[in-house]
PDB file of N, CA and C in Angstrom:
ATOM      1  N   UNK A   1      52.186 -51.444  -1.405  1.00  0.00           N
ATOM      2  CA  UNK A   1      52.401 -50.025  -1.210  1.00  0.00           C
ATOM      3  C   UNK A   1      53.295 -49.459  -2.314  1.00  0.00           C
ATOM      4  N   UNK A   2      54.203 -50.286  -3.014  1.00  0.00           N
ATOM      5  CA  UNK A   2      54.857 -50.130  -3.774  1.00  0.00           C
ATOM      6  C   UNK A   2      54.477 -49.866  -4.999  1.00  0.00           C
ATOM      7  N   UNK A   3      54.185 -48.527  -6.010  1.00  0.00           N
ATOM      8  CA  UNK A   3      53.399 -48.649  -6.780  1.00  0.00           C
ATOM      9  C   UNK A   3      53.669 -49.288  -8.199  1.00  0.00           C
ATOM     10  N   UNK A   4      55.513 -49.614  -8.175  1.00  0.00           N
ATOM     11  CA  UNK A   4      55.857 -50.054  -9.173  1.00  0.00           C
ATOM     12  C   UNK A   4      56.049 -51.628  -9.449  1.00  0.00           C
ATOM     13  N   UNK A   5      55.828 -52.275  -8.438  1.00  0.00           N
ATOM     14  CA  UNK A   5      55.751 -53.794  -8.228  1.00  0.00           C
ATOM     15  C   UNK A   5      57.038 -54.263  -7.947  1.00  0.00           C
ATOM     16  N   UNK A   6      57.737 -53.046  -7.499  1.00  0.00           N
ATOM     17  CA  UNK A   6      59.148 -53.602  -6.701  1.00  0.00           C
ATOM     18  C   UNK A   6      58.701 -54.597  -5.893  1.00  0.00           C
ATOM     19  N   UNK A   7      58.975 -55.871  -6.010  1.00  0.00           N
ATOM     20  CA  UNK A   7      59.044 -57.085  -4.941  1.00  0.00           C
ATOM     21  C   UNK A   7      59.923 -57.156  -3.594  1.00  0.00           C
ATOM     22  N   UNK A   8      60.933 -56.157  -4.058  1.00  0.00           N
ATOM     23  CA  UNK A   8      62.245 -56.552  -2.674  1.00  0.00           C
ATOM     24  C   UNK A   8      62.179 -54.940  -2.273  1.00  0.00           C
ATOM     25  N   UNK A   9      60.701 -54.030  -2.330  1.00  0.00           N
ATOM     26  CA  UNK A   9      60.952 -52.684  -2.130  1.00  0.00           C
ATOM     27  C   UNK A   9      60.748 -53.065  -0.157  1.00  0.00           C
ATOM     28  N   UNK A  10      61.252 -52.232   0.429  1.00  0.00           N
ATOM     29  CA  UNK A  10      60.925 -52.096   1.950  1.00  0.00           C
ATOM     30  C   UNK A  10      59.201 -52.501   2.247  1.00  0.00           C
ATOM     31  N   UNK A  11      58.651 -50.807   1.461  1.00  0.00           N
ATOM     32  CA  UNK A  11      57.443 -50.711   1.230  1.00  0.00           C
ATOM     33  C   UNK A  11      56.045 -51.642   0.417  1.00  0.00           C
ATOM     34  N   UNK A  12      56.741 -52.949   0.353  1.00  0.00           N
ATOM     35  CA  UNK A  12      55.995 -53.784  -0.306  1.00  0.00           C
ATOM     36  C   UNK A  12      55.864 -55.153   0.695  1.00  0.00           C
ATOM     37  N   UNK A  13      55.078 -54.125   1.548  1.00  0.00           N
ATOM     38  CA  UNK A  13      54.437 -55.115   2.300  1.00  0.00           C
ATOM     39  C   UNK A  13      53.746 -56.751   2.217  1.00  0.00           C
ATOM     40  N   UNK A  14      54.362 -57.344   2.762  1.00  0.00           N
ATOM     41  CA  UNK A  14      54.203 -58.854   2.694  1.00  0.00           C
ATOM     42  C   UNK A  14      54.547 -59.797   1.458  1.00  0.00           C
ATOM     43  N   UNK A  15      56.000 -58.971   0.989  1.00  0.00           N
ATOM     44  CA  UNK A  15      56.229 -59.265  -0.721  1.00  0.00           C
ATOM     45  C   UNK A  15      57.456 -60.430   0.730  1.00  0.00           C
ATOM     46  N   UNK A  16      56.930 -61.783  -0.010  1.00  0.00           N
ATOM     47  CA  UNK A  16      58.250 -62.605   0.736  1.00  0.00           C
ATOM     48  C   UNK A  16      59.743 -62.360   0.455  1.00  0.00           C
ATOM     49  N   UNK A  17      59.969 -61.793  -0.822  1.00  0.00           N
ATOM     50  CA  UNK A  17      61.368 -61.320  -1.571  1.00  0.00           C
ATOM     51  C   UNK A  17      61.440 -60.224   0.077  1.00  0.00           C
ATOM     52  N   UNK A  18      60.858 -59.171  -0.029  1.00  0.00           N
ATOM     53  CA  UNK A  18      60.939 -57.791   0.945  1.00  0.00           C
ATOM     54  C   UNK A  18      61.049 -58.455   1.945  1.00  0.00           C
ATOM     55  N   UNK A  19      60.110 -59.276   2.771  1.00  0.00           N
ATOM     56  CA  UNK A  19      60.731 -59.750   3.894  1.00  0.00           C
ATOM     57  C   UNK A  19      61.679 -60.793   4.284  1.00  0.00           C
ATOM     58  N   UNK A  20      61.850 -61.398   3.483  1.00  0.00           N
ATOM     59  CA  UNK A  20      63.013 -62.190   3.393  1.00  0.00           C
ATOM     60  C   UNK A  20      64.617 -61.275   3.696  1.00  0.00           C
ATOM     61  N   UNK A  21      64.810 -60.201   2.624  1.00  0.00           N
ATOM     62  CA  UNK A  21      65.885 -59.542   2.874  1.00  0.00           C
ATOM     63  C   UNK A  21      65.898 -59.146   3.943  1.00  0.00           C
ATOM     64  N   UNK A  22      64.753 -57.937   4.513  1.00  0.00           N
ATOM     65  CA  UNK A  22      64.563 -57.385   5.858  1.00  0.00           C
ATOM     66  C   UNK A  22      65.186 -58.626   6.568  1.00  0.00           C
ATOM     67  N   UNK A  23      64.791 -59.944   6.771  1.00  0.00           N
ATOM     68  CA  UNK A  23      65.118 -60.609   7.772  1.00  0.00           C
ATOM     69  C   UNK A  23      66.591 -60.535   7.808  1.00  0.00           C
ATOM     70  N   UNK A  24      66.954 -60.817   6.945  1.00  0.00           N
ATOM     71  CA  UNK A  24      68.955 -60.778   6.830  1.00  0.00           C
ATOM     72  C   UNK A  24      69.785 -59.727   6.961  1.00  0.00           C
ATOM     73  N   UNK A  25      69.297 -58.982   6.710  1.00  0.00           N
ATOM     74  CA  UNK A  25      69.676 -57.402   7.408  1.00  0.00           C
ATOM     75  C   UNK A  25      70.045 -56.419   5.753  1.00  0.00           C
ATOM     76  N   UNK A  26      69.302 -57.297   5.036  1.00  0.00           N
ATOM     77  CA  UNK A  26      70.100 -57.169   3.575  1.00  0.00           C
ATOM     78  C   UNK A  26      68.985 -55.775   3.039  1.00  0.00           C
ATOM     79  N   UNK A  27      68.076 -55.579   3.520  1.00  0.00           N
ATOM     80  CA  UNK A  27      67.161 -54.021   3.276  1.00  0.00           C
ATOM     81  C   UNK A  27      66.539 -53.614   4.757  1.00  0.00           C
ATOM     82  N   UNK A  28      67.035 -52.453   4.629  1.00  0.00           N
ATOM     83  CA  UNK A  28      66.423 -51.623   6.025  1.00  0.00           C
ATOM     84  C   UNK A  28      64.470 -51.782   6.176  1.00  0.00           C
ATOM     85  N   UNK A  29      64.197 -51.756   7.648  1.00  0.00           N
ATOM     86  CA  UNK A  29      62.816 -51.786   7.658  1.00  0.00           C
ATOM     87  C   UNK A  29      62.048 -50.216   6.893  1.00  0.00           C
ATOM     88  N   UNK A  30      60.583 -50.489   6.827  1.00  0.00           N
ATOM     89  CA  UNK A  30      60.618 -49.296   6.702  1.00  0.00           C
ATOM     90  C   UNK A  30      60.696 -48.130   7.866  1.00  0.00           C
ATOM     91  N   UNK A  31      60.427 -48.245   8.754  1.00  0.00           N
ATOM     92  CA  UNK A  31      61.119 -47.296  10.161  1.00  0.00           C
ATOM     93  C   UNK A  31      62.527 -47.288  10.061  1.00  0.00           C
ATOM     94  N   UNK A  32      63.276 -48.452   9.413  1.00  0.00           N
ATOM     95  CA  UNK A  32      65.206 -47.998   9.560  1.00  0.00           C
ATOM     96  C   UNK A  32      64.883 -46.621   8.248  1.00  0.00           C
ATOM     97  N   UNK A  33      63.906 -46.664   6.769  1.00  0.00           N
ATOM     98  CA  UNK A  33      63.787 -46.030   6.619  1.00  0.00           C
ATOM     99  C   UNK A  33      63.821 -44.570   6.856  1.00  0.00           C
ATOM    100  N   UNK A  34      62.625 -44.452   7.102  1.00  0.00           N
ATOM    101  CA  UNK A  34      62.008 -42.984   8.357  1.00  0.00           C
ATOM    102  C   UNK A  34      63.068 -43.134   8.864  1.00  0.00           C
ATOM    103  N   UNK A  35      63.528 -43.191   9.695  1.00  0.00           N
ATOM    104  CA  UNK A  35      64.532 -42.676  10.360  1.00  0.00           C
ATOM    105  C   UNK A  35      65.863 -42.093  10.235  1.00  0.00           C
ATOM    106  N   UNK A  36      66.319 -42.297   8.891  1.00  0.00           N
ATOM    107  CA  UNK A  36      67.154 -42.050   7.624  1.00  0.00           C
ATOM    108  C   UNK A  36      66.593 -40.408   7.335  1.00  0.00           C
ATOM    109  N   UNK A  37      64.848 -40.174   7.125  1.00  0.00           N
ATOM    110  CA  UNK A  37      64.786 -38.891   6.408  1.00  0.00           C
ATOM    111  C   UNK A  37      64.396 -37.741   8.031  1.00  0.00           C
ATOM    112  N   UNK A  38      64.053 -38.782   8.921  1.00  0.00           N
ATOM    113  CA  UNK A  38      63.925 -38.157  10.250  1.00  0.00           C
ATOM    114  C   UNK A  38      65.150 -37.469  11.070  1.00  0.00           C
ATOM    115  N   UNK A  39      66.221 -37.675  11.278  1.00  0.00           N
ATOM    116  CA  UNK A  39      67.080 -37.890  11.571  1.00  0.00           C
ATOM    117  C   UNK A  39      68.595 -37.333  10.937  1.00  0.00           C
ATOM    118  N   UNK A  40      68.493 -37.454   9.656  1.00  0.00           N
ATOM    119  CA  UNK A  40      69.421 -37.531   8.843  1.00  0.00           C
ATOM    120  C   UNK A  40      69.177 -36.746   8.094  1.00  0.00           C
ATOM    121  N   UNK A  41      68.127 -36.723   7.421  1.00  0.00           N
ATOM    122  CA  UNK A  41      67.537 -35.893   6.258  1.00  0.00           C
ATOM    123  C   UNK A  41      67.361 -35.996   4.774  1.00  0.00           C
ATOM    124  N   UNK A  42      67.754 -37.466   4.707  1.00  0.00           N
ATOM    125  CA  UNK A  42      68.126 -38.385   3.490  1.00  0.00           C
ATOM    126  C   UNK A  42      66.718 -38.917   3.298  1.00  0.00           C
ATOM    127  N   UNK A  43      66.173 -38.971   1.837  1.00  0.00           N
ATOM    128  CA  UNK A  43      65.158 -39.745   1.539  1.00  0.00           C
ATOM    129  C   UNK A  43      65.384 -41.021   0.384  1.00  0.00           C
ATOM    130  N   UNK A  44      64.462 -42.165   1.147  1.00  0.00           N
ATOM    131  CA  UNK A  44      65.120 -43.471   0.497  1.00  0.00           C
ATOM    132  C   UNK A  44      65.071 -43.570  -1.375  1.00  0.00           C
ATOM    133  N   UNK A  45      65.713 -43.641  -1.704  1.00  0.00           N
ATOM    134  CA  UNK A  45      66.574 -43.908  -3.221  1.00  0.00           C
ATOM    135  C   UNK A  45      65.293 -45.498  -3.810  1.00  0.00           C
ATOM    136  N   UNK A  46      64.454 -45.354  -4.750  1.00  0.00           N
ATOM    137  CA  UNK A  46      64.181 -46.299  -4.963  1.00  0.00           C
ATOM    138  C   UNK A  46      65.606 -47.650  -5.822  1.00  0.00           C
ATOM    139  N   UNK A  47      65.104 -48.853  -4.891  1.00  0.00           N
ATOM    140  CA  UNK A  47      66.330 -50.089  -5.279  1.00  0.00           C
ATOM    141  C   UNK A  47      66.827 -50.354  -6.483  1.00  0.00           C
ATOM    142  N   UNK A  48      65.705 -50.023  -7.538  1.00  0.00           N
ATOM    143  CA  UNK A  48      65.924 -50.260  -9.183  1.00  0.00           C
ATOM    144  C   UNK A  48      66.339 -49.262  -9.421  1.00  0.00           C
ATOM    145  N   UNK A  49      66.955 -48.465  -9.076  1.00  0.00           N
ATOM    146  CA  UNK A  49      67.624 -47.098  -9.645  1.00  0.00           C
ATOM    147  C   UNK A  49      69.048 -46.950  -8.537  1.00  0.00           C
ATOM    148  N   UNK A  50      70.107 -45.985  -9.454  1.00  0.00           N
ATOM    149  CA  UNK A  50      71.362 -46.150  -8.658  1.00  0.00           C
ATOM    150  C   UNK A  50      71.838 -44.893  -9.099  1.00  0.00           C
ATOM    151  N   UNK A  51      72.618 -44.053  -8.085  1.00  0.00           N
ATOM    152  CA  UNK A  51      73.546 -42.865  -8.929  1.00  0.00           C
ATOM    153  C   UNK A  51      74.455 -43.093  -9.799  1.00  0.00           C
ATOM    154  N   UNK A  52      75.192 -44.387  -9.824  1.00  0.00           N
ATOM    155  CA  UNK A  52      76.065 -44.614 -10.974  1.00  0.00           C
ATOM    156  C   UNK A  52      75.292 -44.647 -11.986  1.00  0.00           C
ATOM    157  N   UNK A  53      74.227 -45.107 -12.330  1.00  0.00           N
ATOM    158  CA  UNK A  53      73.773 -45.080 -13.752  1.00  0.00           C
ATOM    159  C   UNK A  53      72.794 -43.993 -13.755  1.00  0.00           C
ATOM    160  N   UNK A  54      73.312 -42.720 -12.568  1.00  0.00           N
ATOM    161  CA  UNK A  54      72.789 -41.328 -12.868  1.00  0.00           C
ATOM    162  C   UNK A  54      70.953 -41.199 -13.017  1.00  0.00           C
ATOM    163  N   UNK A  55      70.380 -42.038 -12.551  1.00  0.00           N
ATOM    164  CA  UNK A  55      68.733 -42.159 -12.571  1.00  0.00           C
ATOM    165  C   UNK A  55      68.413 -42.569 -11.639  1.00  0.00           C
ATOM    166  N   UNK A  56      68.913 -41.562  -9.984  1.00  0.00           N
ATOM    167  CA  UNK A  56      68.379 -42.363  -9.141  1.00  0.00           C
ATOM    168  C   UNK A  56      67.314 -41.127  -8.759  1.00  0.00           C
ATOM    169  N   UNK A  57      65.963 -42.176  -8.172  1.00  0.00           N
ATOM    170  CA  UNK A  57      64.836 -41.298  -8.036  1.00  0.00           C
ATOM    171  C   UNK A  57      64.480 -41.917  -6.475  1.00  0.00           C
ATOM    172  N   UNK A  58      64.002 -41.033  -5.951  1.00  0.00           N
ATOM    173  CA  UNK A  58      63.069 -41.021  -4.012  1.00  0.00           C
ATOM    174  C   UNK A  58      62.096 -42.623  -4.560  1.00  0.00           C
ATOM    175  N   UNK A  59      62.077 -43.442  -3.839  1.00  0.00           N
ATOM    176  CA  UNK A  59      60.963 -44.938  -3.183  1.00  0.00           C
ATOM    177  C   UNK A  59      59.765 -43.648  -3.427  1.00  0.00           C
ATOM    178  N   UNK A  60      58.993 -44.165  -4.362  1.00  0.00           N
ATOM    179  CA  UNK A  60      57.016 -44.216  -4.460  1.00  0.00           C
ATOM    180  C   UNK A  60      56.741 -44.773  -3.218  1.00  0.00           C
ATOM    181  N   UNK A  61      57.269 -46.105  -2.455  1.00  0.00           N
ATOM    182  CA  UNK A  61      56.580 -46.518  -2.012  1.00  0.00           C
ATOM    183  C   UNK A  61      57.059 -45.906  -0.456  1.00  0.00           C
ATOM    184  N   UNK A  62      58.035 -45.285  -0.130  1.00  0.00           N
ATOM    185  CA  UNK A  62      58.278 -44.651   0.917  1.00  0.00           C
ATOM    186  C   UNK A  62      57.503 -43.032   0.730  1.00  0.00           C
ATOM    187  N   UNK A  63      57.600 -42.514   0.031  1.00  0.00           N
ATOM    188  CA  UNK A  63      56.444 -41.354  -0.177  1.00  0.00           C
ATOM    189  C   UNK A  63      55.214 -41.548  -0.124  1.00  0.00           C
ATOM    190  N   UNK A  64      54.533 -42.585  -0.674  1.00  0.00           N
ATOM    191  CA  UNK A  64      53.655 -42.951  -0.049  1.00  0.00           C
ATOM    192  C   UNK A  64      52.723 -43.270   0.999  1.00  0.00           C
ATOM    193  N   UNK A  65      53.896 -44.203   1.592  1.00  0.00           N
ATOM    194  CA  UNK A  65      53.772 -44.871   3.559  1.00  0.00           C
ATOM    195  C   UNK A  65      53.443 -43.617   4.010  1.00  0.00           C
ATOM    196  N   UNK A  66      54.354 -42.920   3.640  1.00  0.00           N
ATOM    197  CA  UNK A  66      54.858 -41.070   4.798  1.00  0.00           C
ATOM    198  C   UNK A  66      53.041 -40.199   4.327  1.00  0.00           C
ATOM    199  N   UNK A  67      52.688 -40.470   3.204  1.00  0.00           N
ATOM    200  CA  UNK A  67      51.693 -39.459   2.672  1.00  0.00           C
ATOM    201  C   UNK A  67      50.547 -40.422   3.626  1.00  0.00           C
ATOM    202  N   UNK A  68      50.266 -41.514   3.880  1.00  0.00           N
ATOM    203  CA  UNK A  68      49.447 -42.291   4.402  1.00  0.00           C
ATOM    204  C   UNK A  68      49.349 -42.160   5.827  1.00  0.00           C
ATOM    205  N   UNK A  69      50.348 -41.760   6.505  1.00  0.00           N
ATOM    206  CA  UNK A  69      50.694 -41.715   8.023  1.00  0.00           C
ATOM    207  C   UNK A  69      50.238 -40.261   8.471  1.00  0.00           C
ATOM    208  N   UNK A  70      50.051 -39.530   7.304  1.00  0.00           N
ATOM    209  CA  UNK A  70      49.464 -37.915   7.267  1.00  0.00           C
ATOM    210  C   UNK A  70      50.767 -37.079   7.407  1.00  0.00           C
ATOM    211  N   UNK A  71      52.034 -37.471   6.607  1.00  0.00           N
ATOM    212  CA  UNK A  71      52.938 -36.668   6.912  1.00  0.00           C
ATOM    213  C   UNK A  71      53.559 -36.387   5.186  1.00  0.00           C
ATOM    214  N   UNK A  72      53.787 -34.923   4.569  1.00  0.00           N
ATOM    215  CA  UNK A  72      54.076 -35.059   3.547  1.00  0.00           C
ATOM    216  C   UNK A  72      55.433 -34.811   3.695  1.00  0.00           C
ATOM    217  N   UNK A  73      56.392 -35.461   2.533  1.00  0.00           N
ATOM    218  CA  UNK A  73      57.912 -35.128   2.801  1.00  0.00           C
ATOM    219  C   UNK A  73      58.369 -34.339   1.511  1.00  0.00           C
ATOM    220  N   UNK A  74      59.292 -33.749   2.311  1.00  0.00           N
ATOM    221  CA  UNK A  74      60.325 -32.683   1.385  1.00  0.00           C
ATOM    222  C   UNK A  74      60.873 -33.359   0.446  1.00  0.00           C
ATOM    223  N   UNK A  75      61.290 -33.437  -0.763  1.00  0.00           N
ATOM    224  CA  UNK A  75      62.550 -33.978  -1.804  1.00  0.00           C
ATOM    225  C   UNK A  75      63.339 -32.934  -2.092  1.00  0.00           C
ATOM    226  N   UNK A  76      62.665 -31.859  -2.720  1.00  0.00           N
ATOM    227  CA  UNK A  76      63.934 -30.947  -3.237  1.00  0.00           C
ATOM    228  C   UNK A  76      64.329 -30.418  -2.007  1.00  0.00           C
ATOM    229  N   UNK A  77      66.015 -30.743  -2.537  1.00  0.00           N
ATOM    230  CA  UNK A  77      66.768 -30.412  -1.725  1.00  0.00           C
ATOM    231  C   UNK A  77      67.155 -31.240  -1.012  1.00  0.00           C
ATOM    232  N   UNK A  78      67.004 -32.499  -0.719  1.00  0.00           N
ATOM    233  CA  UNK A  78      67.217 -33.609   0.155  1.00  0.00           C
ATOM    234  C   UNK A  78      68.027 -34.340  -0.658  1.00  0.00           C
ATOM    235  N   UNK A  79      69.241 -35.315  -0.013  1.00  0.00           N
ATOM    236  CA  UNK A  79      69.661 -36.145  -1.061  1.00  0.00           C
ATOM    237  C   UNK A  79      69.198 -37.453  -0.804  1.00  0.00           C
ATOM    238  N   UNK A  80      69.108 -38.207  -2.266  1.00  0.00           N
ATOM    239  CA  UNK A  80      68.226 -39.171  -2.352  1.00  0.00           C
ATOM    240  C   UNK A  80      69.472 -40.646  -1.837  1.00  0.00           C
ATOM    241  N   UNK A  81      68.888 -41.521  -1.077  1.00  0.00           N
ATOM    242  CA  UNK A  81      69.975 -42.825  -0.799  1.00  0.00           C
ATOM    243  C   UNK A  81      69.863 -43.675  -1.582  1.00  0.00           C
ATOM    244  N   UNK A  82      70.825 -43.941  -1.750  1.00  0.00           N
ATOM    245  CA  UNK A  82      71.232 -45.099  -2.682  1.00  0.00           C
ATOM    246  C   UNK A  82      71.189 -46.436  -1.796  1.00  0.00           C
ATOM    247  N   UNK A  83      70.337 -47.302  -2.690  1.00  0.00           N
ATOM    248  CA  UNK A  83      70.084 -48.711  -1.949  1.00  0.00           C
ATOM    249  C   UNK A  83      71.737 -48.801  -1.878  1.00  0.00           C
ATOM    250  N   UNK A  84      72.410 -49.269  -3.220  1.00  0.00           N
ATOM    251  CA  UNK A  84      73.674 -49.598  -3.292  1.00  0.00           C
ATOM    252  C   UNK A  84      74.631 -49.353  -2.330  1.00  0.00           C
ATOM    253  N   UNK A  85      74.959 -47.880  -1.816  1.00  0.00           N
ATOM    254  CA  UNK A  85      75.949 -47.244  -0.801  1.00  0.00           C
ATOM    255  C   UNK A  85      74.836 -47.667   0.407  1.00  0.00           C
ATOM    256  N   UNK A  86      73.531 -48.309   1.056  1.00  0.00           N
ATOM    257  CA  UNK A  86      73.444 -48.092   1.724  1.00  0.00           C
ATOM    258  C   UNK A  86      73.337 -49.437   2.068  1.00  0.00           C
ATOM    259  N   UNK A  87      73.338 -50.519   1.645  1.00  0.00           N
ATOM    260  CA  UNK A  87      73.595 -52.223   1.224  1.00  0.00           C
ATOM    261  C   UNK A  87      75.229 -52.331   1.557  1.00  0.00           C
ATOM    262  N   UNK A  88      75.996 -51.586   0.666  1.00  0.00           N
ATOM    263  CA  UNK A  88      77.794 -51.827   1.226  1.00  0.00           C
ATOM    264  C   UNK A  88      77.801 -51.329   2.591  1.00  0.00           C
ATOM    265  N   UNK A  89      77.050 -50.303   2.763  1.00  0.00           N
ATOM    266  CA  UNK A  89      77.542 -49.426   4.260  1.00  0.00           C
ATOM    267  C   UNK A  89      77.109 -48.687   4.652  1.00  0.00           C
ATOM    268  N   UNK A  90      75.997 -49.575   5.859  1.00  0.00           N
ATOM    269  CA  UNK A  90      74.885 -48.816   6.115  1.00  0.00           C
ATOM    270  C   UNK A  90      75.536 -47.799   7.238  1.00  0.00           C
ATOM    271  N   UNK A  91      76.457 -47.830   7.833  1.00  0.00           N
ATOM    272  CA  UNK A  91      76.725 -46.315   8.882  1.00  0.00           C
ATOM    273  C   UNK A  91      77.138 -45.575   7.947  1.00  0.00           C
ATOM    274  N   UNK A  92      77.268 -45.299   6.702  1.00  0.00           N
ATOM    275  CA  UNK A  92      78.182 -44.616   5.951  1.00  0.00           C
ATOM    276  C   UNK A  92      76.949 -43.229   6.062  1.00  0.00           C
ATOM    277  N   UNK A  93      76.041 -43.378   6.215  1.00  0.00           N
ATOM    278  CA  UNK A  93      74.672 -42.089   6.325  1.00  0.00           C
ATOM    279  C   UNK A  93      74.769 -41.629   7.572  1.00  0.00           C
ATOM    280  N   UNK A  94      74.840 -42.484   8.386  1.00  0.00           N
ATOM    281  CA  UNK A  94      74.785 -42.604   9.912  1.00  0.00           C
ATOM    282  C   UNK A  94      75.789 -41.383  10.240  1.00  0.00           C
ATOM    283  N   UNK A  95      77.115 -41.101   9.728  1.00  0.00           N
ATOM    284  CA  UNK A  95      77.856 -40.494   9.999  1.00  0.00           C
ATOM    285  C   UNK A  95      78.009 -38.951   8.991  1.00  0.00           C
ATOM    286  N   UNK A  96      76.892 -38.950   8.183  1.00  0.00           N
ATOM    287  CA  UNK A  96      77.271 -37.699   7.211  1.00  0.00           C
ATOM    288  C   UNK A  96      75.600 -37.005   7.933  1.00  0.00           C
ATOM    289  N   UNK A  97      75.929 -35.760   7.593  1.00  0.00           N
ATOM    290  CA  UNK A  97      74.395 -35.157   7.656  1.00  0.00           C
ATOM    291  C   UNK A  97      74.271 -34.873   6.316  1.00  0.00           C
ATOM    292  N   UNK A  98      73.343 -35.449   5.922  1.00  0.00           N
ATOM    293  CA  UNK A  98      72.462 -35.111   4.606  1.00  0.00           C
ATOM    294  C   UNK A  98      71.641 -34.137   4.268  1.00  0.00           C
ATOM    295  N   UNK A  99      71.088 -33.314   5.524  1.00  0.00           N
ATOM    296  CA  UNK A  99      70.434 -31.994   5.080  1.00  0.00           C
ATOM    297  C   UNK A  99      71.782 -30.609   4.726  1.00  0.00           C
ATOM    298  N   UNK A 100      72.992 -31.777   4.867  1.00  0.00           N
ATOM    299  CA  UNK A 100      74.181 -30.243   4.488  1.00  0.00           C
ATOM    300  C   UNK A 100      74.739 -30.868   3.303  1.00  0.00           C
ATOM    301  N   UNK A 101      74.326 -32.022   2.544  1.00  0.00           N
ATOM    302  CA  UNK A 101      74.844 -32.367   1.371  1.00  0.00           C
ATOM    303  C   UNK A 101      74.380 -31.584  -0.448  1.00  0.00           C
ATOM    304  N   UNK A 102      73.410 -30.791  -0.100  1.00  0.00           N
ATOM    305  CA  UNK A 102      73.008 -30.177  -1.015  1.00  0.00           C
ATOM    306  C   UNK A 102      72.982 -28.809  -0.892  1.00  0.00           C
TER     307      UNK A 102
END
């Protein structure tokens, strides 16, 4: 699903790297996903990209899933998650609303 060959993306279904982490709690499913832009209003941050090095861009492969399920999602205007902040601390979203961060 992943169109960039992220191996450890959520969205890269049956990549053993992806489910391996999922198992350890070390990457959200893709529903812990969704539920992040459902909920929260945050859309997932692809993993190879980070705000510290200022190039972080929305998961292809979570825009995707969502475009496949027949649901299209918003970006502008949404802030994008950072695997990184969300790997150190995953309530750290849990507790901000993200549709008031922009």
């Amino acid at each position: 699903m992943c169109e960039h060959g992220c191996n450890g993306c959520p969205f890269n279904f049956f990549s053993e790297e992806s489910n391996y982490a999922q198992n350890m709690g070390c990457l959200p499913t893709p529903y812990e996903v969704k539920e992040i832009y459902d909920q929260l209003g945050g859309v997932w941050g692809c993993h190879e990209t980070s705000k510290e090095d200022g190039n972080l861009k929305a998961c292809i492969g979570f825009i995707n899933w969502m475009k496949d399920k027949g649901t299209l999602i918003k970006i502008k205007g949404k802030e994008i998650v950072d695997y990184g902040i969300w790997y150190r601390d995953p309530e750290y979203f849990k507790t901000k609303n993200l549709q008031e961060s922009n």
